[in-house]
PDB file of N, CA and C in Angstrom:
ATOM      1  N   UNK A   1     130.460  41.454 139.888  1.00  0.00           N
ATOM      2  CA  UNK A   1     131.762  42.036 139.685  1.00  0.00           C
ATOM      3  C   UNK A   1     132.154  42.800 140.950  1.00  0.00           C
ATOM      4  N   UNK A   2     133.195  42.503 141.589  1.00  0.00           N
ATOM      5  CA  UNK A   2     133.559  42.693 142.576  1.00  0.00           C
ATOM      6  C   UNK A   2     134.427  44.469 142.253  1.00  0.00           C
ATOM      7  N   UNK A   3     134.318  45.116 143.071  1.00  0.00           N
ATOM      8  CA  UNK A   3     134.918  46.822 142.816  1.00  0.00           C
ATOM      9  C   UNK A   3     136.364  46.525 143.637  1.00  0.00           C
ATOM     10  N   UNK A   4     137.315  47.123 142.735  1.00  0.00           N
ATOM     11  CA  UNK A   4     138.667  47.009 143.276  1.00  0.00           C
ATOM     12  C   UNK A   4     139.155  48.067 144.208  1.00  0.00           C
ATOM     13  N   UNK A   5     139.851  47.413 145.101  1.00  0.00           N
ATOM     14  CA  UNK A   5     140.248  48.787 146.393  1.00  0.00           C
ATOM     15  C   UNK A   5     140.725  50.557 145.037  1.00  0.00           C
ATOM     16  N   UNK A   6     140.765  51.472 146.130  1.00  0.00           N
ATOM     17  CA  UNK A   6     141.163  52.357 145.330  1.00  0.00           C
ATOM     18  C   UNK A   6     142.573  52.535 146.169  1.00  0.00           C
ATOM     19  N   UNK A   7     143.927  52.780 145.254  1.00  0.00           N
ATOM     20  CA  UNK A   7     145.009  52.926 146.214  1.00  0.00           C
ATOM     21  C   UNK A   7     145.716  54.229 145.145  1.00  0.00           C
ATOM     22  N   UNK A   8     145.705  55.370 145.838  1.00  0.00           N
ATOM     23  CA  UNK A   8     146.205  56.573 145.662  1.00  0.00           C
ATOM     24  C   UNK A   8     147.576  56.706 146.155  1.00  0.00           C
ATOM     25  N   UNK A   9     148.698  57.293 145.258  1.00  0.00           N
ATOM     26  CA  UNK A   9     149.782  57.590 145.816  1.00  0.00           C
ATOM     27  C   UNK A   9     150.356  58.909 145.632  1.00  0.00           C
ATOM     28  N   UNK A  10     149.097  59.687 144.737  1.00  0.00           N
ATOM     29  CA  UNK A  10     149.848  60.898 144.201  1.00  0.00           C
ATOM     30  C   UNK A  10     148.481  61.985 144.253  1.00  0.00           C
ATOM     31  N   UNK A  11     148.792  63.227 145.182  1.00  0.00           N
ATOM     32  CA  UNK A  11     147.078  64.128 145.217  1.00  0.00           C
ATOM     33  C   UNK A  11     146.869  64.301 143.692  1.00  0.00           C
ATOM     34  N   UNK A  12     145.636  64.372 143.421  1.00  0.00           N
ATOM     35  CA  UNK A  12     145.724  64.700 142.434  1.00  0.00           C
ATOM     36  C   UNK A  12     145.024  66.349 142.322  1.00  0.00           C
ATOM     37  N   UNK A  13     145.131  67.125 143.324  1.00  0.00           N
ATOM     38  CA  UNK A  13     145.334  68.399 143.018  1.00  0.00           C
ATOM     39  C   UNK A  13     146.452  69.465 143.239  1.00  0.00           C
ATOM     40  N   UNK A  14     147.155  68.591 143.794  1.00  0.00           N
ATOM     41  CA  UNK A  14     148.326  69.179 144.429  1.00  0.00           C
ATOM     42  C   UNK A  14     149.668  68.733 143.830  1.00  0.00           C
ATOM     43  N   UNK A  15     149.589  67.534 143.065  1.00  0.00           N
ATOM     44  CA  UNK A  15     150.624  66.268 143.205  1.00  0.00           C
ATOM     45  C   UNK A  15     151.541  65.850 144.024  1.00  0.00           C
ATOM     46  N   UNK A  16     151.645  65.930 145.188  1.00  0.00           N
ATOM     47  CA  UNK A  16     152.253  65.862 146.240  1.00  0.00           C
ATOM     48  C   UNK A  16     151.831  63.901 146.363  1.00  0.00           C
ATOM     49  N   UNK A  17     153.363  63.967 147.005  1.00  0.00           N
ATOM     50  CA  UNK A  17     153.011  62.176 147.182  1.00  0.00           C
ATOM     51  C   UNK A  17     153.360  61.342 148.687  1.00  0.00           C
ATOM     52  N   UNK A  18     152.635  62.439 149.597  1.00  0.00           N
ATOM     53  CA  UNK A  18     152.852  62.156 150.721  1.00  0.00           C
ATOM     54  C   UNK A  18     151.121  61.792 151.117  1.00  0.00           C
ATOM     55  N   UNK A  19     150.137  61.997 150.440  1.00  0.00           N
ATOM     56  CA  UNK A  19     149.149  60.931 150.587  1.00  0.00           C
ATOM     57  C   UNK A  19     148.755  59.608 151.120  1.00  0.00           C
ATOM     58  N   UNK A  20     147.977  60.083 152.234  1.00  0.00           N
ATOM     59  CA  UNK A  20     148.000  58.725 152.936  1.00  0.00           C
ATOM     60  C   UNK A  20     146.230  58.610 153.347  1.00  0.00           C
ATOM     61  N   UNK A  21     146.078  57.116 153.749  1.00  0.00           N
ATOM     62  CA  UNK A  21     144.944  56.654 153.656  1.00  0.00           C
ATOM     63  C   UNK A  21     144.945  56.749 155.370  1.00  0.00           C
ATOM     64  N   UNK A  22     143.823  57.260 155.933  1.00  0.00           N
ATOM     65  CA  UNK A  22     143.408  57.932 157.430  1.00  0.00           C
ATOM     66  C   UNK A  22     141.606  57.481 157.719  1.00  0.00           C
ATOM     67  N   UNK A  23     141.969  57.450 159.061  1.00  0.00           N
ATOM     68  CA  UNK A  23     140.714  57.006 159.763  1.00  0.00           C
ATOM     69  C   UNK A  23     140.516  58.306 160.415  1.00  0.00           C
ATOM     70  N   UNK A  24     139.230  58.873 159.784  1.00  0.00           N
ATOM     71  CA  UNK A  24     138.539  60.415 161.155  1.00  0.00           C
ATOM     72  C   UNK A  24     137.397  60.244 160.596  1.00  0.00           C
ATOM     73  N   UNK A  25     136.981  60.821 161.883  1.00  0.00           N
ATOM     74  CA  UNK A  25     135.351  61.377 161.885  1.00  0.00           C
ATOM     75  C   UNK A  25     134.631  62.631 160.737  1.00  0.00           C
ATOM     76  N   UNK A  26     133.759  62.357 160.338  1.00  0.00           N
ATOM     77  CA  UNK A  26     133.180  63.312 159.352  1.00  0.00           C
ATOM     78  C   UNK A  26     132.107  63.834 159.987  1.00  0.00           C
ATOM     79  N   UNK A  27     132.228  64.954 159.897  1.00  0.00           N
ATOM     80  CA  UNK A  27     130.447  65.966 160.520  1.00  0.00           C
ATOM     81  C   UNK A  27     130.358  66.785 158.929  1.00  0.00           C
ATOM     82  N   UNK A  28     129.046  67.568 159.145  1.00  0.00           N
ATOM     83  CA  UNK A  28     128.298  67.607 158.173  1.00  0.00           C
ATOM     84  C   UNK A  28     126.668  68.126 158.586  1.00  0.00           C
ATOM     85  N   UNK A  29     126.045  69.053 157.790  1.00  0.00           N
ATOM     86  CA  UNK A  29     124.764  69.429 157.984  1.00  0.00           C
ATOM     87  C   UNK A  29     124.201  69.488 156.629  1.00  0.00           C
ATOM     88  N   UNK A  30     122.723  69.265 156.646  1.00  0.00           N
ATOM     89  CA  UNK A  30     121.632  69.295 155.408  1.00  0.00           C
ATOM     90  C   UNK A  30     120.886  69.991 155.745  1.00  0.00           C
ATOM     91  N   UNK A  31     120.479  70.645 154.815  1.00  0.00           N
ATOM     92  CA  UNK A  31     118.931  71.800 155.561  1.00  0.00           C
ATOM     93  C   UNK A  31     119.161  71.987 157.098  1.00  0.00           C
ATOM     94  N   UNK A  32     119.849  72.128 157.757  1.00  0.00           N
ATOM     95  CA  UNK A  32     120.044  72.652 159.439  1.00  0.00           C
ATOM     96  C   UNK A  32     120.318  71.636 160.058  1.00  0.00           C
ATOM     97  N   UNK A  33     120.299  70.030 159.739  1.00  0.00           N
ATOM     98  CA  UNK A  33     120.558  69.090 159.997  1.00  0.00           C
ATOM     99  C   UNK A  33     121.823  68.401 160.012  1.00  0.00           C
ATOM    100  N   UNK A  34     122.444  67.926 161.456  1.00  0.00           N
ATOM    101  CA  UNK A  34     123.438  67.974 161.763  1.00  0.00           C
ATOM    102  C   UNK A  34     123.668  66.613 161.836  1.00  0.00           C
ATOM    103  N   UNK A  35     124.658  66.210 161.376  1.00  0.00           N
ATOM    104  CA  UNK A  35     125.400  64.763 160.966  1.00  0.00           C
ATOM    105  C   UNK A  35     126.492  64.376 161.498  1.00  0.00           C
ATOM    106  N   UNK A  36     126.921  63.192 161.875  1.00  0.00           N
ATOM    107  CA  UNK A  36     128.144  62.434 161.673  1.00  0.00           C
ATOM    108  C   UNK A  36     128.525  60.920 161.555  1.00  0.00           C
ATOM    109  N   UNK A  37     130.147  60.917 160.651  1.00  0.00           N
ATOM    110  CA  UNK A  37     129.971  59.481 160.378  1.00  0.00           C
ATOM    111  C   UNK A  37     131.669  59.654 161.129  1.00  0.00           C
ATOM    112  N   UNK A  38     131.118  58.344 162.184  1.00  0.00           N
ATOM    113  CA  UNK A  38     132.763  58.129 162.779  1.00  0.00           C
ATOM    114  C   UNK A  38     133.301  57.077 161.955  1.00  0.00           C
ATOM    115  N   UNK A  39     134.440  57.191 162.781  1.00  0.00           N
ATOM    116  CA  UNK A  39     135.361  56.133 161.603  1.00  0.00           C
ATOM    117  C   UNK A  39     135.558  55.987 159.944  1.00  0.00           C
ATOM    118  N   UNK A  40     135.677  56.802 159.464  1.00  0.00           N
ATOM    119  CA  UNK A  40     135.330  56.743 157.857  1.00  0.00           C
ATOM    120  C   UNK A  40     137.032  56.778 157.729  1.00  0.00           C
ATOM    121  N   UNK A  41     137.689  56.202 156.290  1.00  0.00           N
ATOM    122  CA  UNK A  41     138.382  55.406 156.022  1.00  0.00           C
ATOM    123  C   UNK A  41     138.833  56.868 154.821  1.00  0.00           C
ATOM    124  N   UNK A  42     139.576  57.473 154.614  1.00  0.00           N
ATOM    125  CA  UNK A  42     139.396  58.513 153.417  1.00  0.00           C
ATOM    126  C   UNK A  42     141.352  58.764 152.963  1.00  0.00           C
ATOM    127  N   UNK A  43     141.809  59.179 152.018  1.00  0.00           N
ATOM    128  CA  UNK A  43     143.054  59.728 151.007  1.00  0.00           C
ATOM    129  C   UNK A  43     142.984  60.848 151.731  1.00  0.00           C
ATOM    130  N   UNK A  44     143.749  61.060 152.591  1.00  0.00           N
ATOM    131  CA  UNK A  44     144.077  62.617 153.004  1.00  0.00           C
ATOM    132  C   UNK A  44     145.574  63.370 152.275  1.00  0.00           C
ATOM    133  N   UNK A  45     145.692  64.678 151.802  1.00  0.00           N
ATOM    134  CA  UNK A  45     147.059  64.950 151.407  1.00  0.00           C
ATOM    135  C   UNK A  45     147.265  66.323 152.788  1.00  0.00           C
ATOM    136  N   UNK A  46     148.563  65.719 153.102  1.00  0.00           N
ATOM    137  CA  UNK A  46     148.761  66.789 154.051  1.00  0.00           C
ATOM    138  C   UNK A  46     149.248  68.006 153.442  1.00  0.00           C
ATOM    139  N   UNK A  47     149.686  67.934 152.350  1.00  0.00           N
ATOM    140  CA  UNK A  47     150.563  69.010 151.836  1.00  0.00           C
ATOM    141  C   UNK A  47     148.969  69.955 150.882  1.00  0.00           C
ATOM    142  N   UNK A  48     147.772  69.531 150.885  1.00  0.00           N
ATOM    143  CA  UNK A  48     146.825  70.415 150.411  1.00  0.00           C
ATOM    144  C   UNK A  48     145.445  70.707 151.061  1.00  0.00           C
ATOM    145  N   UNK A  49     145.351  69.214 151.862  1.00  0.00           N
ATOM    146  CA  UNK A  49     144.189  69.380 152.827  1.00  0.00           C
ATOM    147  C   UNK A  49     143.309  68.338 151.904  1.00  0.00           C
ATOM    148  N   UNK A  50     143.624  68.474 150.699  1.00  0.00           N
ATOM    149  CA  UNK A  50     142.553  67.253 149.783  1.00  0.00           C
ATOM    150  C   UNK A  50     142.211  66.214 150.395  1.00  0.00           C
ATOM    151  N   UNK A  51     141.045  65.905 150.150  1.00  0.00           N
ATOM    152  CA  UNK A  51     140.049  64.435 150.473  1.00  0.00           C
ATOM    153  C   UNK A  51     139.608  63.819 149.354  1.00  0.00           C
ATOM    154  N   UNK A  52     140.267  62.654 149.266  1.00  0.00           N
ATOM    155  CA  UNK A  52     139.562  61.425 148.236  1.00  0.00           C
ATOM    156  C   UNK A  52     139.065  60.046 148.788  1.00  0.00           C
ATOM    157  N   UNK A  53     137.643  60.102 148.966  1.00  0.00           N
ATOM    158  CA  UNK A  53     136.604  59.251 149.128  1.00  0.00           C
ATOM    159  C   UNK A  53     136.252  58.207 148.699  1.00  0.00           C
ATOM    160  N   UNK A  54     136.943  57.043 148.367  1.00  0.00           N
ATOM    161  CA  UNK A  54     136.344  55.766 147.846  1.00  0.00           C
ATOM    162  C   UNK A  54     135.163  55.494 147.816  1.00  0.00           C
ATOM    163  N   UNK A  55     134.653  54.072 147.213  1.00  0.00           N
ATOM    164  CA  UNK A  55     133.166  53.957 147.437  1.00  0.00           C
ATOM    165  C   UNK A  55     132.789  53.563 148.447  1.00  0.00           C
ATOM    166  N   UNK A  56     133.592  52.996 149.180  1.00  0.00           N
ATOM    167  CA  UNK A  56     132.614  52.021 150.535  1.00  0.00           C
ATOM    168  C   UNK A  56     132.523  53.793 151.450  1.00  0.00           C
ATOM    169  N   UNK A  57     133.293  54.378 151.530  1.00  0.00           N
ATOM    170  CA  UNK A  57     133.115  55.615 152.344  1.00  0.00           C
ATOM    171  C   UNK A  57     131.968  56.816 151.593  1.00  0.00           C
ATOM    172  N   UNK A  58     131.956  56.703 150.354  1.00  0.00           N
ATOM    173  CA  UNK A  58     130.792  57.271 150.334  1.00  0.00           C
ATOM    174  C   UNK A  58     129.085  56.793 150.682  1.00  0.00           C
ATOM    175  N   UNK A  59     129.403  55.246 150.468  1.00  0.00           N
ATOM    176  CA  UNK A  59     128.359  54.489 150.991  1.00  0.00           C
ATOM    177  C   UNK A  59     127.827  54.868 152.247  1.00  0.00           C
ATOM    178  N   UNK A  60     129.571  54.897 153.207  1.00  0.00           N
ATOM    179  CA  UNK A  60     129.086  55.405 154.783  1.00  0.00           C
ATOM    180  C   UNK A  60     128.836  56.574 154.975  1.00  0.00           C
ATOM    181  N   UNK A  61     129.038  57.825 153.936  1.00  0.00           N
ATOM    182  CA  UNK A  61     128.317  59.258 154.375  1.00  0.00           C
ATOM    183  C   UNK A  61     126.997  59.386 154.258  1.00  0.00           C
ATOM    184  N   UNK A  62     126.836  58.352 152.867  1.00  0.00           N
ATOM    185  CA  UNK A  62     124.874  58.161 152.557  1.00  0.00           C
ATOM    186  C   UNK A  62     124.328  58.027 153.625  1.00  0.00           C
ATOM    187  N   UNK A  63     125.196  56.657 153.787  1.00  0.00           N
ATOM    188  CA  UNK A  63     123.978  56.262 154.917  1.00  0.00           C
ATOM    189  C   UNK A  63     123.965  56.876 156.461  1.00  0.00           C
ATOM    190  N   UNK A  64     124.554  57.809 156.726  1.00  0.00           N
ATOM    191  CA  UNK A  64     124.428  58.922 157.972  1.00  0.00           C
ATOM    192  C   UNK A  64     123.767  60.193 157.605  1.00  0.00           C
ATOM    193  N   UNK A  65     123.893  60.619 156.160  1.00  0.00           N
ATOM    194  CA  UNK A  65     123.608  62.095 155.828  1.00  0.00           C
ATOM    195  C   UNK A  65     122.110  62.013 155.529  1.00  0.00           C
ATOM    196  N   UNK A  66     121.600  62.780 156.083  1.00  0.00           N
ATOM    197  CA  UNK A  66     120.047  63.010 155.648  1.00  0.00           C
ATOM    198  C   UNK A  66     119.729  63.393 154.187  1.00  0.00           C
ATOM    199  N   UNK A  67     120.179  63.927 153.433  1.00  0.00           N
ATOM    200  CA  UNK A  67     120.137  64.565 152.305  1.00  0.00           C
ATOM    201  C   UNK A  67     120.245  62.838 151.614  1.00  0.00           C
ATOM    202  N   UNK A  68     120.354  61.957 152.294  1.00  0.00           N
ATOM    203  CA  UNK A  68     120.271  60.558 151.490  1.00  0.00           C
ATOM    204  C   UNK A  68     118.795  59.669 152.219  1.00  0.00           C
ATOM    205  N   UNK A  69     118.643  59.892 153.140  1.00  0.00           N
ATOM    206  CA  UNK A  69     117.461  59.594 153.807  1.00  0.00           C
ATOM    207  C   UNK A  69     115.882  59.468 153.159  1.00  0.00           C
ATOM    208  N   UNK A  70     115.396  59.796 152.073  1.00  0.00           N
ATOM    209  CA  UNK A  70     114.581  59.875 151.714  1.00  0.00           C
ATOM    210  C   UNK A  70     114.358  58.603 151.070  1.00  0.00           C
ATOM    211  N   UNK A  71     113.306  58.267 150.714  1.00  0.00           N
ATOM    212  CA  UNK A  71     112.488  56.535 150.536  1.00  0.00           C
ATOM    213  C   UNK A  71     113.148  56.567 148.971  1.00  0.00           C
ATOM    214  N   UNK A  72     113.710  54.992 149.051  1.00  0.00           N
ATOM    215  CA  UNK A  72     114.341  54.636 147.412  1.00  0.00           C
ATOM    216  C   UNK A  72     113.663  54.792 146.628  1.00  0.00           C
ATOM    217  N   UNK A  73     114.337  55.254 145.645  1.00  0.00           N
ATOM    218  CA  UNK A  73     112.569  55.564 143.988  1.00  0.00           C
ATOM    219  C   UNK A  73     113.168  54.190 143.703  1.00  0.00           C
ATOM    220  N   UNK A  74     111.834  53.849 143.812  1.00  0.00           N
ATOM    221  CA  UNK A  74     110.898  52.435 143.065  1.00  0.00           C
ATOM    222  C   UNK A  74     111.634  52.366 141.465  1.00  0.00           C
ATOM    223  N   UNK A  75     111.416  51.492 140.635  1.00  0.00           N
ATOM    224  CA  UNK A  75     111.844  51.089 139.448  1.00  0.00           C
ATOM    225  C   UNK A  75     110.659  51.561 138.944  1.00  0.00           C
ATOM    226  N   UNK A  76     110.828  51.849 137.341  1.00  0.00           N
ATOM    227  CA  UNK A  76     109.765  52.204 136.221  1.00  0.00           C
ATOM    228  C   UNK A  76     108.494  51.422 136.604  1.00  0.00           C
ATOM    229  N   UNK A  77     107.125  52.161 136.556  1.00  0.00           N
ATOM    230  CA  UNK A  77     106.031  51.384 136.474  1.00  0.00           C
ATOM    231  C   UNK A  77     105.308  51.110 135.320  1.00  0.00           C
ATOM    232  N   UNK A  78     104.757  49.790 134.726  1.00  0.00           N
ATOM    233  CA  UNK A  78     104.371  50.097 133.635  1.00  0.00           C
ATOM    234  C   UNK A  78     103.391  50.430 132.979  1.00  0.00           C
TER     235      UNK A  78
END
């Protein structure tokens, strides 16, 4: 099953409908650990500062942020 784009037209903390979909850089630290993901794809509202993150962009903070870095848990053993 394929995941459908997400297309926002209205903040939803602000309701302002000048929401627009923007390309910037994300920085970020974990335990003292300093991060960044360029190019990330994100819902910016200018009128609140809000950020809404789709999935493929949270995919791309995982996979830069250390706080995701740690070895996949394995499936149930039996």
């Amino acid at each position: 099953m394929k995941a459908m784009p997400l297309a926002i037209s209205v903040c939803p903390s602000c309701g302002g409908k000048r929401i627009k979909k923007v390309r910037q850089s994300l920085t970020g630290a974990y335990r003292g650990c300093k991060y960044a993901v360029p190019a990330l794809d994100v819902f910016a509202c200018p009128d609140c500062g809000e950020k809404i993150y789709d999935r493929q962009a949270m995919q791309e903070i995982e996979a830069h942020s250390p706080a995701f870095s740690r070895v996949k848990r394995r499936g149930k053993s039996a």
